[in-house]
N, C-alpha and C. Protein backbone atom coordinates (compact mmCIF):
# COMPACT_ATOMS: atom_id res chain seq x y z
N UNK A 1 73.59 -46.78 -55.51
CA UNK A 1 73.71 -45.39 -55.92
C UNK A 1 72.56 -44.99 -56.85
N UNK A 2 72.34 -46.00 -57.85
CA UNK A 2 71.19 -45.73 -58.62
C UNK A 2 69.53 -45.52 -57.40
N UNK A 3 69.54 -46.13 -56.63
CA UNK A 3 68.63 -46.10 -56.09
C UNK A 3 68.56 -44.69 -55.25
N UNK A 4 69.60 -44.19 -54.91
CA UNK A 4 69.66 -42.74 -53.90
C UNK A 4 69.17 -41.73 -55.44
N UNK A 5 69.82 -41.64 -56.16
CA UNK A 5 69.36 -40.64 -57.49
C UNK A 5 67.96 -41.11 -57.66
N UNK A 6 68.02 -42.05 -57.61
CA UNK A 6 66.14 -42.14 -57.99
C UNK A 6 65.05 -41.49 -56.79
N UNK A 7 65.46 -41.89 -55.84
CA UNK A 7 64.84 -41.23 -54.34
C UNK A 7 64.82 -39.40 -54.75
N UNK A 8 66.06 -39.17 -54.91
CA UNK A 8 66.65 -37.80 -55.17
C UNK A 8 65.83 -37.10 -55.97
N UNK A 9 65.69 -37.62 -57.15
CA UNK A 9 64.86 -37.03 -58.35
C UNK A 9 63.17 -36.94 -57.84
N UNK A 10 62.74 -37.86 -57.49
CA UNK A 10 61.56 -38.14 -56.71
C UNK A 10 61.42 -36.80 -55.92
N UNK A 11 62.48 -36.31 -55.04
CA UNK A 11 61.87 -35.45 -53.90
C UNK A 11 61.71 -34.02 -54.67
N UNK A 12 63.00 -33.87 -55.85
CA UNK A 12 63.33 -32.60 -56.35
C UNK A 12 61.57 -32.20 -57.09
N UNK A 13 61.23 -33.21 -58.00
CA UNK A 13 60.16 -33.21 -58.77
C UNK A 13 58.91 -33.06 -58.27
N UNK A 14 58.94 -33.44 -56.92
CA UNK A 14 57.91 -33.09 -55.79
C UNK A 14 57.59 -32.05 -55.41
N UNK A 15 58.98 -31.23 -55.36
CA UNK A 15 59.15 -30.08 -55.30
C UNK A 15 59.19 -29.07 -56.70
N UNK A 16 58.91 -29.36 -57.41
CA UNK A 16 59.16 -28.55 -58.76
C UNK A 16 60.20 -27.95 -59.32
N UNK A 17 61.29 -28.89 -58.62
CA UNK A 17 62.75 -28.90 -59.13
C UNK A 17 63.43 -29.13 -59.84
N UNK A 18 64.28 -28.57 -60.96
CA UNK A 18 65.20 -29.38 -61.69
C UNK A 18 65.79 -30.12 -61.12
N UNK A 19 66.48 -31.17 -61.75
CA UNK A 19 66.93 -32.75 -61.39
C UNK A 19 67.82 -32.97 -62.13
N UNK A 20 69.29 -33.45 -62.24
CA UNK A 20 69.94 -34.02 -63.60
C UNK A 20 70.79 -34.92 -62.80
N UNK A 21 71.23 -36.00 -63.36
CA UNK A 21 72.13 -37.23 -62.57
C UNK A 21 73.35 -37.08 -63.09
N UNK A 22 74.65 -37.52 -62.91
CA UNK A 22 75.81 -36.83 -63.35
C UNK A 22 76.29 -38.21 -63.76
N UNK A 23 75.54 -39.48 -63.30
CA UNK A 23 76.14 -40.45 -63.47
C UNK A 23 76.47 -41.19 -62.27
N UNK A 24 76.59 -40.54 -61.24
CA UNK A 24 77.30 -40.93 -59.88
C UNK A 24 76.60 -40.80 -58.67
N UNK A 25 74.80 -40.35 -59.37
CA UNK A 25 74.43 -39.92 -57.86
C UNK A 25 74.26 -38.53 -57.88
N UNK A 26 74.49 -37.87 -58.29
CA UNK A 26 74.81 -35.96 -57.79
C UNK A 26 73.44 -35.25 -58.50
N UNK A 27 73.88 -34.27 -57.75
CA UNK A 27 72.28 -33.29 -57.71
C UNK A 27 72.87 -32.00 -58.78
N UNK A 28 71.83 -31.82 -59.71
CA UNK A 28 71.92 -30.49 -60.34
C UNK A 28 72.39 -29.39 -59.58
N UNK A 29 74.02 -28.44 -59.72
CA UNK A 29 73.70 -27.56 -58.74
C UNK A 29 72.78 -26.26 -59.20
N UNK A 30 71.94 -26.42 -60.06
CA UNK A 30 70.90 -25.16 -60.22
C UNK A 30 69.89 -25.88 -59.53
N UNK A 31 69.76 -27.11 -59.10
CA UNK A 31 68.54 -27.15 -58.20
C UNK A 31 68.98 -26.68 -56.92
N UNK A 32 70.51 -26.71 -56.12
CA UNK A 32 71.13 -26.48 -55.42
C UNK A 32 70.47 -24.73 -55.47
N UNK A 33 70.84 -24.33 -56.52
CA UNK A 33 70.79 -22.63 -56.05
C UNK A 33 69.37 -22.19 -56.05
N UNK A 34 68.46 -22.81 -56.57
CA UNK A 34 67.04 -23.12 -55.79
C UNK A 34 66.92 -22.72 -54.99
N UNK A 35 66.94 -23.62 -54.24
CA UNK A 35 66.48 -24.40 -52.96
C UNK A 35 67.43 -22.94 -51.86
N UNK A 36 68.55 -22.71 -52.57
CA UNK A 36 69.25 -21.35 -51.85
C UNK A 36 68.61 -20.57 -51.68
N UNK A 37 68.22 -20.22 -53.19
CA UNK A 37 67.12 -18.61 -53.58
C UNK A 37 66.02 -18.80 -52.53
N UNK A 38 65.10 -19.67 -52.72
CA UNK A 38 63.99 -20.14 -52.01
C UNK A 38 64.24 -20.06 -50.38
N UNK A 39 65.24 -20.40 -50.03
CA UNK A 39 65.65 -20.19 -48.30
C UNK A 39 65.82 -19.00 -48.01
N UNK A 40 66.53 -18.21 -48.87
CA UNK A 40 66.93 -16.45 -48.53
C UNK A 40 65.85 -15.82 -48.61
N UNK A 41 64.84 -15.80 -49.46
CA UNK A 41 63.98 -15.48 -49.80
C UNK A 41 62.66 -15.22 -48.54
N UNK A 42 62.60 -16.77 -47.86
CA UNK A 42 61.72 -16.84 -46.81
C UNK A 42 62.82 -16.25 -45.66
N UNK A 43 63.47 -16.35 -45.60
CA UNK A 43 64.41 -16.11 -44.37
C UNK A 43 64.16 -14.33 -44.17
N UNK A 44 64.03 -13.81 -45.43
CA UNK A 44 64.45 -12.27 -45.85
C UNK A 44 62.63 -11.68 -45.45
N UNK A 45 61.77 -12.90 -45.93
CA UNK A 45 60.23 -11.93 -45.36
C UNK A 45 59.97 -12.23 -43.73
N UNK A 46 60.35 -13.30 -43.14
CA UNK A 46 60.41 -13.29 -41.83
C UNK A 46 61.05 -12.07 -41.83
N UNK A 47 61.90 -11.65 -41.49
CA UNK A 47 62.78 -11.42 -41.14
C UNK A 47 62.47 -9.53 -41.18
N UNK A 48 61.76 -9.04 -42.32
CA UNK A 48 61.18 -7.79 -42.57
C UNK A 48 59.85 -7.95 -42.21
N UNK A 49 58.85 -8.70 -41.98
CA UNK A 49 57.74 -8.55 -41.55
C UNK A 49 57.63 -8.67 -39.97
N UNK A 50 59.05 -9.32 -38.95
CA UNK A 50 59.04 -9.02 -38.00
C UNK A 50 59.47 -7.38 -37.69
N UNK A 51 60.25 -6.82 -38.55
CA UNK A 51 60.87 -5.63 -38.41
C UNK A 51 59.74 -4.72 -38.48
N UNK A 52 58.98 -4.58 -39.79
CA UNK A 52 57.75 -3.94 -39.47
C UNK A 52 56.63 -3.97 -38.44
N UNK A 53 56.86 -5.46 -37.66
CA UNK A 53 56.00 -5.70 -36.55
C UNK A 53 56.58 -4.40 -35.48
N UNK A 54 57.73 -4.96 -35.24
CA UNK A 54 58.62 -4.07 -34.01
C UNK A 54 58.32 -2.39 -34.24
N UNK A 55 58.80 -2.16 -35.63
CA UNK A 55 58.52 -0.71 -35.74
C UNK A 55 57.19 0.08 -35.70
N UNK A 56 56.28 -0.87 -36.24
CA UNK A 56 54.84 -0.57 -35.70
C UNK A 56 54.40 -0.21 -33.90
N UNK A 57 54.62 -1.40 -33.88
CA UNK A 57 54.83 -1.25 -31.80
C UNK A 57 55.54 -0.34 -31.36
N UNK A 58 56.46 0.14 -31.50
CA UNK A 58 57.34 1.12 -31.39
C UNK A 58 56.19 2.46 -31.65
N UNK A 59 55.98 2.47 -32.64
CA UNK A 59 54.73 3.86 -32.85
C UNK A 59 53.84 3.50 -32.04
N UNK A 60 53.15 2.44 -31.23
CA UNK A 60 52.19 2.76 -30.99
C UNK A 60 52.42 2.89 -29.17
N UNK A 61 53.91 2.37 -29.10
CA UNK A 61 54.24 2.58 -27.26
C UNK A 61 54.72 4.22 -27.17
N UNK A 62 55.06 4.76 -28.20
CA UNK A 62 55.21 6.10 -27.93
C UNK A 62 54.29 7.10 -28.07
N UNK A 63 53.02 6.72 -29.04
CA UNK A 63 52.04 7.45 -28.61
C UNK A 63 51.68 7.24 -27.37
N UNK A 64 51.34 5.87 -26.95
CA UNK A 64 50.93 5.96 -25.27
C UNK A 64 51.72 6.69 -24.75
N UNK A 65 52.85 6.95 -24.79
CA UNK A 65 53.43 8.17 -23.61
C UNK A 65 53.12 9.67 -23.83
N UNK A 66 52.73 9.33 -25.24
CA UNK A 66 52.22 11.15 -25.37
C UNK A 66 51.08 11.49 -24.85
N UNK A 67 50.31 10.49 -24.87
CA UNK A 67 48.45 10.32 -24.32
C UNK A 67 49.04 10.59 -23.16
N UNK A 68 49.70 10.10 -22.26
CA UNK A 68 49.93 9.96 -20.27
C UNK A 68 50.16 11.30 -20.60
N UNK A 69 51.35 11.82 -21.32
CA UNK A 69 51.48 13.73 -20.51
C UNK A 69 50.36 14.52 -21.00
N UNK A 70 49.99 14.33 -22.21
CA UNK A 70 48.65 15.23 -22.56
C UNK A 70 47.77 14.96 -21.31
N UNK A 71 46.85 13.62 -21.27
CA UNK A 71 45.94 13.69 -19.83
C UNK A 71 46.65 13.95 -18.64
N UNK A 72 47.98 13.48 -18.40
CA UNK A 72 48.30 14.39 -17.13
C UNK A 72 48.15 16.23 -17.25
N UNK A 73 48.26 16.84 -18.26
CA UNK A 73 48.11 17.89 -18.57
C UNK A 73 46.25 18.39 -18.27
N UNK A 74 45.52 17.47 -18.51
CA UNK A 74 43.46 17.30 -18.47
C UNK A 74 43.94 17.08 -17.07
N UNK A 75 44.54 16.99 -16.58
CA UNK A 75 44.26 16.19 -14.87
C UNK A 75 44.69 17.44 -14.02
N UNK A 76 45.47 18.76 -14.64
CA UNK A 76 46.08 19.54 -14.00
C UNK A 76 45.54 20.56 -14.50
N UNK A 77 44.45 21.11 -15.46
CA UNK A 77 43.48 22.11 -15.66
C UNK A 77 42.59 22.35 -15.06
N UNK A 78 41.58 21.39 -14.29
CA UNK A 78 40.26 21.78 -13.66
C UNK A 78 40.83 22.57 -12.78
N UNK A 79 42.55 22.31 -11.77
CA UNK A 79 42.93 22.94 -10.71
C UNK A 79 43.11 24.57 -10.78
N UNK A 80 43.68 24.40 -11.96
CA UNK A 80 44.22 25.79 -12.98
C UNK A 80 43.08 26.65 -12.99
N UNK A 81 41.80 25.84 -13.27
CA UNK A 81 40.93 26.65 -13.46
C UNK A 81 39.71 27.09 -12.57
N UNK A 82 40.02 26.59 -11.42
CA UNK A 82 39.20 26.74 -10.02
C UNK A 82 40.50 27.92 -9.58
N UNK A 83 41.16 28.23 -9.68
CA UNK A 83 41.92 29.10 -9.04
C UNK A 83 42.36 30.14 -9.61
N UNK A 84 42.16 30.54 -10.97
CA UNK A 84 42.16 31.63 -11.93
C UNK A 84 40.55 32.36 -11.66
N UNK A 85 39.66 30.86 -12.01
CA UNK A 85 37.77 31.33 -11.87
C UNK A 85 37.80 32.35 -10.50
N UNK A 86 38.53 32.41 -9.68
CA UNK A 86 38.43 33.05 -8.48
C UNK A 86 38.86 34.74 -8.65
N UNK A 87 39.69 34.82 -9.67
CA UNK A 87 40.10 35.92 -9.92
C UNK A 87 39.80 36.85 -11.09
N UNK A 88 39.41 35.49 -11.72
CA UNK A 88 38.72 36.43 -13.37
C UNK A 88 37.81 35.32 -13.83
N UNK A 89 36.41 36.37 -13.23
CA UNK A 89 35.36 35.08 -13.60
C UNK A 89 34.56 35.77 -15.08
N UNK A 90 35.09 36.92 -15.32
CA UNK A 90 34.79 37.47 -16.74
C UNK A 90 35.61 36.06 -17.67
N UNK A 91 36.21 35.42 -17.51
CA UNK A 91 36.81 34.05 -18.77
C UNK A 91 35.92 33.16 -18.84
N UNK A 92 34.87 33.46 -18.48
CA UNK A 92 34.00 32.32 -18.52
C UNK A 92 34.01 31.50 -19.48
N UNK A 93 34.05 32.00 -20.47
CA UNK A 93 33.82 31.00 -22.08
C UNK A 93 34.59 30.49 -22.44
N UNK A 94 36.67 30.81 -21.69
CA UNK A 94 37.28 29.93 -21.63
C UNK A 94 37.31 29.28 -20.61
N UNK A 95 36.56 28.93 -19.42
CA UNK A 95 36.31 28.21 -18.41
C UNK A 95 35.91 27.03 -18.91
N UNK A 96 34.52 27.55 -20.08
CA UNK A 96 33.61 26.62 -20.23
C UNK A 96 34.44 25.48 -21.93
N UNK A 97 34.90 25.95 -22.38
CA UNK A 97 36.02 25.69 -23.62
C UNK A 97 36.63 24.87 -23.42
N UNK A 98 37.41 25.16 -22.13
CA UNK A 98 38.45 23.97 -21.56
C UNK A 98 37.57 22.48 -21.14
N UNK A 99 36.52 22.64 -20.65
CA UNK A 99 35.75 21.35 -20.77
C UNK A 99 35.43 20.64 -21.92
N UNK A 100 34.90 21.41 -22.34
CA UNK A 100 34.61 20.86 -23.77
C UNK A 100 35.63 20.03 -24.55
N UNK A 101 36.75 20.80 -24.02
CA UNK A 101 37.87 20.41 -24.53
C UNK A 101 38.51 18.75 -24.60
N UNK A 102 38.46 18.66 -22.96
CA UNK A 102 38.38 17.61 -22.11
C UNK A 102 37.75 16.62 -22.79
N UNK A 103 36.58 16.67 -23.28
CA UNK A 103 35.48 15.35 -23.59
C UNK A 103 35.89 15.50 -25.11
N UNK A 104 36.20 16.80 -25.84
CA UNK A 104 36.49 15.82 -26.84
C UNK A 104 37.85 15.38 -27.20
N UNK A 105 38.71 15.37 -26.40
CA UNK A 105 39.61 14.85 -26.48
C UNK A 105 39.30 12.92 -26.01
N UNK A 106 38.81 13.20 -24.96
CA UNK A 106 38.68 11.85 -24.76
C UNK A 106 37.87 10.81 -25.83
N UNK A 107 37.15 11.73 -27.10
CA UNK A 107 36.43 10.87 -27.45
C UNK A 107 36.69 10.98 -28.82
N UNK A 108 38.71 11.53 -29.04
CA UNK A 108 39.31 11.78 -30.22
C UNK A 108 39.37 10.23 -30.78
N UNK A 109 39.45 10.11 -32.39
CA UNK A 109 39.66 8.78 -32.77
C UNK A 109 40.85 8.69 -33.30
N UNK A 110 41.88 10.13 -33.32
CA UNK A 110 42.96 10.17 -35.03
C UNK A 110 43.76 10.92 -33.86
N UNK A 111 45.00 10.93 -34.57
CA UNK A 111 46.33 11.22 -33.67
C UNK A 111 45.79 12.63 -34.20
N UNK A 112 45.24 12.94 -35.45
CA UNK A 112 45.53 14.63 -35.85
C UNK A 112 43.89 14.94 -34.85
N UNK A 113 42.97 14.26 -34.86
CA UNK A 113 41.99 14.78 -33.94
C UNK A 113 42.67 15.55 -32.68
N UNK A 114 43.22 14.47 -31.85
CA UNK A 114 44.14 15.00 -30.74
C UNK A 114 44.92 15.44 -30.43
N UNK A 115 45.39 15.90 -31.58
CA UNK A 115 46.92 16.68 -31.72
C UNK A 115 46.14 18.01 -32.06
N UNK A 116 44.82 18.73 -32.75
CA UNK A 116 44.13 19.86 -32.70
C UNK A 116 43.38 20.18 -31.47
N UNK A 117 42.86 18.81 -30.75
CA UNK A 117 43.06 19.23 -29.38
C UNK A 117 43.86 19.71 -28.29
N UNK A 118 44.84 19.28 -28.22
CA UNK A 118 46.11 19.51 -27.86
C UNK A 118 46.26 21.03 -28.05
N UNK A 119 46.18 21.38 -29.74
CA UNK A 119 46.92 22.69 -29.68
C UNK A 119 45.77 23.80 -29.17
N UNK A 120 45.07 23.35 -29.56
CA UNK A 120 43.58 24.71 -29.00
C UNK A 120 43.44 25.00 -27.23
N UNK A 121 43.88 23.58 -26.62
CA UNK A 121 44.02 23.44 -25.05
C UNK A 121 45.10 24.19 -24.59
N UNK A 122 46.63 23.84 -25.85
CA UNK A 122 47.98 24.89 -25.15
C UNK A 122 47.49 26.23 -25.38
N UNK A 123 46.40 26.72 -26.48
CA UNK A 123 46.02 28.35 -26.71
C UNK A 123 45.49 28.89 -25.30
N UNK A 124 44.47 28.07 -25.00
CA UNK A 124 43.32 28.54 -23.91
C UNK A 124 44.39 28.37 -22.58
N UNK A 125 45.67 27.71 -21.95
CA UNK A 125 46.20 27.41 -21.10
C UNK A 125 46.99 29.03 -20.91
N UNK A 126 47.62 29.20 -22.23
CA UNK A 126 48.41 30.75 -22.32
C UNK A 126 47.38 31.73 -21.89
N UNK A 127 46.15 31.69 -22.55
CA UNK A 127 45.72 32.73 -22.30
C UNK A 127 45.02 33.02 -20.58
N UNK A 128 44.59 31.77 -19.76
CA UNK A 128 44.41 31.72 -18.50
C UNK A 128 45.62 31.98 -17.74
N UNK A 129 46.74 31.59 -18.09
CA UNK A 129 48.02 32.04 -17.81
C UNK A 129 48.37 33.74 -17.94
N UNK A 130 48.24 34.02 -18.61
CA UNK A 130 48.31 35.71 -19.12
C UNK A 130 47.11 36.08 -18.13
N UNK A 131 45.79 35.69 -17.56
CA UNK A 131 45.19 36.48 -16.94
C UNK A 131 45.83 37.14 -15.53
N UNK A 132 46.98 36.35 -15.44
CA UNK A 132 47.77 36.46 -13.77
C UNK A 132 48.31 37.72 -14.05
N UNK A 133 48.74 38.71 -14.83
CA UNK A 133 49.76 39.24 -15.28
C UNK A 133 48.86 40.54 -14.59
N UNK A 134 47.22 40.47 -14.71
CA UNK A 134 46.54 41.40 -14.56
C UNK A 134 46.59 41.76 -12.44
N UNK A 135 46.41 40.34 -12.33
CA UNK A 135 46.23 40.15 -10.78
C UNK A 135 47.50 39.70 -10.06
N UNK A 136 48.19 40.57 -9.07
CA UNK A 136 49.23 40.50 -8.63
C UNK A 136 49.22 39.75 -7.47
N UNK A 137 47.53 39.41 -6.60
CA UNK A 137 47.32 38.44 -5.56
C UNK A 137 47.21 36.62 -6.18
N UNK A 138 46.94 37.06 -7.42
CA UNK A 138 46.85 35.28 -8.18
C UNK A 138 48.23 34.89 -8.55
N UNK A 139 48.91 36.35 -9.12
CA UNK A 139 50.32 35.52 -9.12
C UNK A 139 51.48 35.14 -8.03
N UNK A 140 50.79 35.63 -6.86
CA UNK A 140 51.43 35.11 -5.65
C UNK A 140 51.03 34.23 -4.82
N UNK A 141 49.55 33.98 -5.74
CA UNK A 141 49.13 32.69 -4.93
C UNK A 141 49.52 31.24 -4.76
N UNK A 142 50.20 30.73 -3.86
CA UNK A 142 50.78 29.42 -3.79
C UNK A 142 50.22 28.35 -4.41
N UNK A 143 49.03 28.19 -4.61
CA UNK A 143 48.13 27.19 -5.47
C UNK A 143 48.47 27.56 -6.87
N UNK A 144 48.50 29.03 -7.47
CA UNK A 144 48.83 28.87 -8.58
C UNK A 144 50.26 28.78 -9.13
N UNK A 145 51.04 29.11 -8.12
CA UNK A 145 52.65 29.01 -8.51
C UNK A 145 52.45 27.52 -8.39
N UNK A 146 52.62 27.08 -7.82
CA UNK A 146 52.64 24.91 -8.20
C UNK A 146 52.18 24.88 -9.07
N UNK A 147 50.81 24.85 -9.51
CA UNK A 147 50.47 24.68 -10.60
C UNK A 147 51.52 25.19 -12.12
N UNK A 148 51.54 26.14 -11.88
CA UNK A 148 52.90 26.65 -13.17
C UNK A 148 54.09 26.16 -13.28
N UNK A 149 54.60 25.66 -11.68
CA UNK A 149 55.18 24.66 -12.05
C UNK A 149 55.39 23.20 -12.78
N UNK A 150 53.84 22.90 -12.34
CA UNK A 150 53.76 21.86 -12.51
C UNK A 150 53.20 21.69 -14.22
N UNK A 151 52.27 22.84 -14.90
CA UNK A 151 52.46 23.35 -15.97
C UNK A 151 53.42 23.52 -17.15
N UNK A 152 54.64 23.60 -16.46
CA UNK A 152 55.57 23.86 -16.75
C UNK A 152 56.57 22.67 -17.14
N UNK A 153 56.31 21.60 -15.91
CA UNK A 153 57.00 20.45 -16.35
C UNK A 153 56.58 19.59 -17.51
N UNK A 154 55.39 19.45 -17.24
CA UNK A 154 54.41 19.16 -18.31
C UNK A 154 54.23 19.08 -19.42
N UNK A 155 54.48 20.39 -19.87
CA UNK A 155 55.02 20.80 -21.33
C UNK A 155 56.06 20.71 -21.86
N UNK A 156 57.17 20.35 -20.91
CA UNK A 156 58.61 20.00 -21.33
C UNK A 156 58.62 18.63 -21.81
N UNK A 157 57.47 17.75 -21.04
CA UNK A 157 57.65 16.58 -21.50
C UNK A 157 56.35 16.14 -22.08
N UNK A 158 55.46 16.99 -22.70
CA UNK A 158 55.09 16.79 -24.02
C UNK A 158 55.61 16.72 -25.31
N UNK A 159 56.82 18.26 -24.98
CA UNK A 159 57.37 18.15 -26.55
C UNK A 159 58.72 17.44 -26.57
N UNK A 160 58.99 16.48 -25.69
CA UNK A 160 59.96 15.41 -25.80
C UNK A 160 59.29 14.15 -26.29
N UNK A 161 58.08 13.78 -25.23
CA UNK A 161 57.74 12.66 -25.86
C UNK A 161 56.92 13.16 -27.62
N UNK A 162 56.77 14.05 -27.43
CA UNK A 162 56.09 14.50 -28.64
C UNK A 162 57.09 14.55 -30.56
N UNK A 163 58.23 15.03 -29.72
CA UNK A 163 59.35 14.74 -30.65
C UNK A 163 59.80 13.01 -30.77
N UNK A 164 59.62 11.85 -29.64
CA UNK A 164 60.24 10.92 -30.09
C UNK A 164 58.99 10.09 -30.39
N UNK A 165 58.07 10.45 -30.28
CA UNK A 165 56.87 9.62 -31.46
C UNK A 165 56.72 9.90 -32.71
N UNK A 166 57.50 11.28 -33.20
CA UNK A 166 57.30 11.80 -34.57
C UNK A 166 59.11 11.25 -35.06
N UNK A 167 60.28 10.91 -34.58
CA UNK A 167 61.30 10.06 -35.02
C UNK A 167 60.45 8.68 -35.19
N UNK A 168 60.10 8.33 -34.10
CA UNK A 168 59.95 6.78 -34.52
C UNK A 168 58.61 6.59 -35.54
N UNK A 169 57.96 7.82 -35.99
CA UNK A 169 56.91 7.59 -37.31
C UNK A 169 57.75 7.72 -38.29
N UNK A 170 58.74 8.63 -38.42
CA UNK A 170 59.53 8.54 -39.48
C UNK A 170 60.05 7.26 -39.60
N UNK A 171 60.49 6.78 -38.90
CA UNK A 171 61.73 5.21 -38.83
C UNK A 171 60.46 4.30 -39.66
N UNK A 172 59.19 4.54 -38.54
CA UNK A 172 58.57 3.43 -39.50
C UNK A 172 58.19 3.56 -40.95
N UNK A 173 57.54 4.77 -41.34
CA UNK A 173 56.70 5.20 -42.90
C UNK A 173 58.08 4.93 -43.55
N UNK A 174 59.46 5.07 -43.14
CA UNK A 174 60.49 4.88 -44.24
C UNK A 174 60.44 3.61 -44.55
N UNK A 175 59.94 3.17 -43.54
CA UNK A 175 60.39 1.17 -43.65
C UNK A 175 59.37 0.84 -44.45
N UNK A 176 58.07 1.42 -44.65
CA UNK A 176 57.22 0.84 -45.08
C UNK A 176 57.40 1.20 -46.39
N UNK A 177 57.91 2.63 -46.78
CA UNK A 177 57.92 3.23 -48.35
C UNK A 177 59.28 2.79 -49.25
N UNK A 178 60.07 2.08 -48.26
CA UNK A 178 61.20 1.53 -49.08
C UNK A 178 61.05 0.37 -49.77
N UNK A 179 62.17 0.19 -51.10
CA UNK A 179 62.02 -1.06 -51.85
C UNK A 179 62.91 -1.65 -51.12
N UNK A 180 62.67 -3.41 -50.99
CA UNK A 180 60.89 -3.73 -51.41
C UNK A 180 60.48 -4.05 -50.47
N UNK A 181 60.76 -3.71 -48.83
CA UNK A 181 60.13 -3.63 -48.07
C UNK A 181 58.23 -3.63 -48.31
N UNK A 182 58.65 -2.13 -49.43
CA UNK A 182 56.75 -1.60 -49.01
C UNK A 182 56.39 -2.78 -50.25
N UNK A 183 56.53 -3.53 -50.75
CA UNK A 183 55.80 -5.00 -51.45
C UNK A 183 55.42 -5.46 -50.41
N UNK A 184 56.16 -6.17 -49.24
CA UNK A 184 56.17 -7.01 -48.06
C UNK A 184 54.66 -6.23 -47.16
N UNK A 185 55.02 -4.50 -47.32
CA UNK A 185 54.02 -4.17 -46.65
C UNK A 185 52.99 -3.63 -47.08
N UNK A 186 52.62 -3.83 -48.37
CA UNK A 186 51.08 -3.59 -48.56
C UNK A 186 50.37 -5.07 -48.69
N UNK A 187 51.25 -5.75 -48.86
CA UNK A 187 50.92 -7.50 -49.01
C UNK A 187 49.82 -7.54 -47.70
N UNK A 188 50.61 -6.89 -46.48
CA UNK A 188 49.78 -7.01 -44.70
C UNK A 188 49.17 -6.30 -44.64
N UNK A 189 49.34 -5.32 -45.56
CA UNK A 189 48.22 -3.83 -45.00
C UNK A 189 49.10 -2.86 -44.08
N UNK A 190 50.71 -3.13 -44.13
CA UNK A 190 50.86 -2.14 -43.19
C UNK A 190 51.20 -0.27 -43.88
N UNK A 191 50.53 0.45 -43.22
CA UNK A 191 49.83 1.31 -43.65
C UNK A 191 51.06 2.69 -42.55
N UNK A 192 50.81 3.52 -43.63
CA UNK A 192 51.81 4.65 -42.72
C UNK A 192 51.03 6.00 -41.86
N UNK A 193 52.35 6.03 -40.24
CA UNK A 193 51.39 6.57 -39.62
C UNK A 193 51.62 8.25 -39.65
N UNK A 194 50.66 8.49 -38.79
CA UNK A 194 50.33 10.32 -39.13
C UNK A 194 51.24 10.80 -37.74
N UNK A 195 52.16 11.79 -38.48
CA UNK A 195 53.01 13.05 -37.24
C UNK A 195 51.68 13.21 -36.45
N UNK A 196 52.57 13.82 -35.25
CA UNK A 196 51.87 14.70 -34.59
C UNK A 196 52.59 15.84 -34.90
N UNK A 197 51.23 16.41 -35.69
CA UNK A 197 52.09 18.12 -36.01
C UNK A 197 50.87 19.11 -35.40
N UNK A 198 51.78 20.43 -35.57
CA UNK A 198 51.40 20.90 -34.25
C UNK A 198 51.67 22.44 -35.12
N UNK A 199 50.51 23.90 -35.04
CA UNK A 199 50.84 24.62 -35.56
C UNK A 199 51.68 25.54 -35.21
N UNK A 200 52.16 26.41 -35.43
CA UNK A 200 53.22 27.37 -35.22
C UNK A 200 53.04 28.23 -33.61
N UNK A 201 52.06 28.77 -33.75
CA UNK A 201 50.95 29.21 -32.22
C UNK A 201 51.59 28.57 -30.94
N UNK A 202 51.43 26.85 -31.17
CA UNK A 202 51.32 26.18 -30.29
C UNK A 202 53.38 25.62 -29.72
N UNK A 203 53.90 26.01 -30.96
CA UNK A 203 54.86 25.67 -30.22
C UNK A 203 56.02 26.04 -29.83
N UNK A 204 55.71 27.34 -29.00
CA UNK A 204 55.80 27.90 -27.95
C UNK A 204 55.40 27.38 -26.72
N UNK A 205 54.22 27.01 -26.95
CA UNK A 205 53.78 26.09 -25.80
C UNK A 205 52.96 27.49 -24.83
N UNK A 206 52.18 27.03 -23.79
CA UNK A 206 51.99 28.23 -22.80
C UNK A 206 53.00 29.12 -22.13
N UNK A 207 53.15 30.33 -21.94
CA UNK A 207 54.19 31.14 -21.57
C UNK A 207 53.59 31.06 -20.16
N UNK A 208 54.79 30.73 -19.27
CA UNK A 208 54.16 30.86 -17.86
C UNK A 208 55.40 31.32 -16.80
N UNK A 209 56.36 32.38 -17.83
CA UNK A 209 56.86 33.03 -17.16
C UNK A 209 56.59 34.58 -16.63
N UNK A 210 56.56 34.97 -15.67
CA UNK A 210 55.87 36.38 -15.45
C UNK A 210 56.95 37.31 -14.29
């Protein structure tokens, strides 16, 4: 028995443990609640630094779905705008706008870069939209009714996916600004992300009822 307490004391002290012998062999139980603290402890930063992993990923799989309907939205303008250009080629400068538009979106670096793209693209979309109102052969033109449909769907599921990337930024910046989570997360650098906000103008979205 003397020999197990001696082993015992050996490992505690190795560890930078209190140690006390009772006489019989037995372990301090404050080294006991140690060795507890010390387990909960690691158990508790696993355990939040995977959570911040997940919630991070989470922000960044729902921006990708906002990117797919925005460029599906770039993928359904040049059409929009070969078939309006036919009817009102006085818009030229929003002909030429909407390109512009295009490239710099693609060569946005910040969710708010592309989210002011976004809203300046839904301005110029209304207002090519409103040119139909003038021409009663464009608004019966079958190329442009699909298109408004398809316009139409578009925008419904921008501001869905658009709404559940701005929940799941909230879910995360809370995780990160709470105690003591945000210890855990400035320790990694994890850093809080930016809404997609969107100004008043824009969300309405294009009117493409007539």
């Amino acid at each position: 028995m003397e020999e197990e307490a001696e082993e015992a004391a050996a490992h505690f002290k190795a560890l930078g443990l209190p140690y006390h012998s009772f006489g019989n062999g037995g372990i301090d139980v404050v080294g006991y609640i140690v060795i507890g603290v010390i387990v909960l402890l690691l158990l508790w930063l696993i355990f939040t630094y995977n959570r911040l992993i997940l919630l991070k990923n989470r922000v960044r799989n729902n921006w990708s779905q906002v990117d797919v309907v925005l460029k599906n939205r770039f993928d359904l303008i040049p059409n929009l705008v070969e078939t309006v250009k036919g009817y009102a080629a006085h818009e030229k400068e929003a002909f030429t706008r909407v390109s512009e538009l295009r490239t710099q979106y693609a060569s946005a670096g910040s969710v708010q870069e592309q989210a002011a793209v976004s809203g300046e693209i839904s301005g110029l979309m209304s207002r090519l939209l409103m040119v139909a109102e003038s021409y009663p052969e464009l608004k019966a033109n079958e190329n442009f009714l699909y298109l408004k449909q398809q316009l139409t769907a578009i925008e419904d599921k921008i501001r869905f996916a658009r709404q559940f990337y701005n929940d799941t930024v909230e879910a995360y910046n809370t995780a990160v600004m709470s105690f003591p989570t945000n210890m855990l997360a400035g320790l990694f650098n994890f850093k809080q992300e930016r809404f997609f906000h969107i100004d008043e103008a824009e969300k309405s979205g294009p009117q493409v009822k007539f």
